[in-house]
C-alpha atoms as a PDB file:
ATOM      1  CA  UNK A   1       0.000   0.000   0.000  1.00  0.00           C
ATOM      2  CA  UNK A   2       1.504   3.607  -1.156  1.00  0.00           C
ATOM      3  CA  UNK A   3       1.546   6.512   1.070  1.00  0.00           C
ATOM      4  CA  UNK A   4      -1.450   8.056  -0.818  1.00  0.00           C
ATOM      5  CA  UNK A   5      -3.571   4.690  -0.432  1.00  0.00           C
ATOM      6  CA  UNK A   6      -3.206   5.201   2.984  1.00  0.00           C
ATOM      7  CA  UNK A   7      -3.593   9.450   3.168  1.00  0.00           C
ATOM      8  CA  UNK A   8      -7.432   7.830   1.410  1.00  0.00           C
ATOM      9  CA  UNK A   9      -7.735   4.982   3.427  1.00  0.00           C
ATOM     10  CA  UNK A  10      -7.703   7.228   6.628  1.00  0.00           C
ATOM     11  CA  UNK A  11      -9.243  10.045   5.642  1.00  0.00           C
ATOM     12  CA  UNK A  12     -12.226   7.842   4.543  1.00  0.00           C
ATOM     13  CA  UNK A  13     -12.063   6.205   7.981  1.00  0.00           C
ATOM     14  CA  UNK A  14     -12.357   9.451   9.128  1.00  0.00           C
ATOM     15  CA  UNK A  15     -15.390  10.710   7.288  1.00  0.00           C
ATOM     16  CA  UNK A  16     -16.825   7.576   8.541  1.00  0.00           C
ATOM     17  CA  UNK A  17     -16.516   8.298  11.999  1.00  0.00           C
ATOM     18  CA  UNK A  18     -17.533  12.102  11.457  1.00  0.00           C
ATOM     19  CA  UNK A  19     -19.636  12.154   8.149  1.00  0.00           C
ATOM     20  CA  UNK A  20     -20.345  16.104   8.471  1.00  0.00           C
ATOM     21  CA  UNK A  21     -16.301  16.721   7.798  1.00  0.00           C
ATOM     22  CA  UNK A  22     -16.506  14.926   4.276  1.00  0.00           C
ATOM     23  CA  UNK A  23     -15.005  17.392   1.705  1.00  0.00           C
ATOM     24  CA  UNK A  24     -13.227  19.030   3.886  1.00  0.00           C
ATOM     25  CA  UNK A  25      -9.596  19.696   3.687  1.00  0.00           C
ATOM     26  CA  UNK A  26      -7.242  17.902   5.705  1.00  0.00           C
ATOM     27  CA  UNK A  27      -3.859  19.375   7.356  1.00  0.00           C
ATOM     28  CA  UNK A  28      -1.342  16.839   7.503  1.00  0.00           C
ATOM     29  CA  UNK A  29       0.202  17.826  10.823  1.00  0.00           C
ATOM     30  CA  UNK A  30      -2.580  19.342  12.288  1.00  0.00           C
ATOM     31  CA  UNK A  31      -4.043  17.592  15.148  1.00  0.00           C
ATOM     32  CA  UNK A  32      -7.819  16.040  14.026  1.00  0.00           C
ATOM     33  CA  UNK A  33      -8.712  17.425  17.712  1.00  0.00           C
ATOM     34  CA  UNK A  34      -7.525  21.000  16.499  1.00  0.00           C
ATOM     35  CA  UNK A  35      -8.998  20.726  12.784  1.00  0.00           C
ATOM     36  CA  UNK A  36     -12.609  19.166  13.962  1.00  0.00           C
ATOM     37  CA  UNK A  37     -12.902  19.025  17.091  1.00  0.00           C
ATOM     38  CA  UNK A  38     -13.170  15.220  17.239  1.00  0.00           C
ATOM     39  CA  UNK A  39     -13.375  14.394  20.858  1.00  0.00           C
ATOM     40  CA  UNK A  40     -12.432  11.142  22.598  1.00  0.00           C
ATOM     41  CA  UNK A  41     -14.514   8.979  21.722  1.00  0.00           C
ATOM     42  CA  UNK A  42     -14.939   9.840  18.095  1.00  0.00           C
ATOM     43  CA  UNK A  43     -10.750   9.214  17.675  1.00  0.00           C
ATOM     44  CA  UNK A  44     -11.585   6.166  19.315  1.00  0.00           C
ATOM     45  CA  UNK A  45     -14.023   5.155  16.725  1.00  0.00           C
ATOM     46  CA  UNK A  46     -11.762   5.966  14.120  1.00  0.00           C
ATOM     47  CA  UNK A  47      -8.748   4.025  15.660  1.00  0.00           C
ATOM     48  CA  UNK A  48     -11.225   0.897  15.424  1.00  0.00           C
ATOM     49  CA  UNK A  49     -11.976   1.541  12.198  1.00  0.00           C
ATOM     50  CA  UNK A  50      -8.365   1.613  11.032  1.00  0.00           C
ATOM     51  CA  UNK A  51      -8.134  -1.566  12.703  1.00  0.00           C
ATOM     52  CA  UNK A  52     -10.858  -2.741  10.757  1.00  0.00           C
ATOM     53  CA  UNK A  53      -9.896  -1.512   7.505  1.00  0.00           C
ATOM     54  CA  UNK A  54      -5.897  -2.533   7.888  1.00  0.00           C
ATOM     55  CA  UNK A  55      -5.995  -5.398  10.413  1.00  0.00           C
ATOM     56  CA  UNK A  56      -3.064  -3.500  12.427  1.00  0.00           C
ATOM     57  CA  UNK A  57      -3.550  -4.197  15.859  1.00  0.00           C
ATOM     58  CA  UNK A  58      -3.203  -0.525  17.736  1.00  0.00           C
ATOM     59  CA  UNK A  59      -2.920  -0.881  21.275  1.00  0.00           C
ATOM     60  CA  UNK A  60      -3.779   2.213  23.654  1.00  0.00           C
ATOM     61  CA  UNK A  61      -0.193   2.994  24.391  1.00  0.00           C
ATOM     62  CA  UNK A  62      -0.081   3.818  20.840  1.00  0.00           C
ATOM     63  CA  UNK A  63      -3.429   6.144  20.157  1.00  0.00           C
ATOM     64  CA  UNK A  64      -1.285   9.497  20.309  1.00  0.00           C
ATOM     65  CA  UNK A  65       0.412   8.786  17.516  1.00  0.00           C
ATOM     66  CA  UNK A  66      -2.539   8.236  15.599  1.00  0.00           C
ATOM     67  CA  UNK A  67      -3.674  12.238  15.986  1.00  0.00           C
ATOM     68  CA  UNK A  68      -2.390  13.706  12.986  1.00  0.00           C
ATOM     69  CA  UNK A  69      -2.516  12.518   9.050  1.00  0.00           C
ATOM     70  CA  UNK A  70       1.158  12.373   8.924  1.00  0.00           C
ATOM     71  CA  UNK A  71       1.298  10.429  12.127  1.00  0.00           C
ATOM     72  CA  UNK A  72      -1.080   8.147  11.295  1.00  0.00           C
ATOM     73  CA  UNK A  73       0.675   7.657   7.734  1.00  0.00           C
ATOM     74  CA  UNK A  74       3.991   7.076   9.655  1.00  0.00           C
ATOM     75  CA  UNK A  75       2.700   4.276  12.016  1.00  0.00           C
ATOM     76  CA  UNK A  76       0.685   2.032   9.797  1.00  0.00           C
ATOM     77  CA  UNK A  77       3.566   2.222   6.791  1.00  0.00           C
ATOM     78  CA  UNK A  78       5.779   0.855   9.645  1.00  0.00           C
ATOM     79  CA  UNK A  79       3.148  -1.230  11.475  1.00  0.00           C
ATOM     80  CA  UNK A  80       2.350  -3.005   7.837  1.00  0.00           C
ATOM     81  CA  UNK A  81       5.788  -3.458   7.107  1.00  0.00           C
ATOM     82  CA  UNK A  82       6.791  -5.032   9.966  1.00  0.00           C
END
């Protein structure tokens, strides 16, 4: 999977969690907290969902690095290639 598979795969996974953002643009090293004001529970649903979409295992320890587009670009090209 290329880098821009994955920029699709998790901004889809995204607008899934928070349909109302779809079309919107999306910072790459913006927090998803900052640009939408996704709350807890919503970046919970979306870690789940890129669980369910990749089959990466993400444990909790490892959420924060799943708050940005870049950061969550950077762990599951490493997580899949391991």
């Amino acid at each position: 999977m290329t880098d821009d598979d994955l920029v699709e795969l998790i901004k889809r996974t995204l607008f899934d969690v928070a349909p109302d953002l779809e079309g919107e643009p999306v910072e790459p090293d913006t927090t998803f907290a900052d640009q939408f004001e996704i709350d807890s529970m919503d970046h919970l649903n979306f870690i789940i969902g890129l669980h369910q979409a990749t089959g990466v295992e993400i444990p909790e320890i490892d959420h924060p690095k799943l708050t940005t587009l870049t950061g969550c670009v950077s762990y599951l090209r490493e997580k899949m290639a391991a």
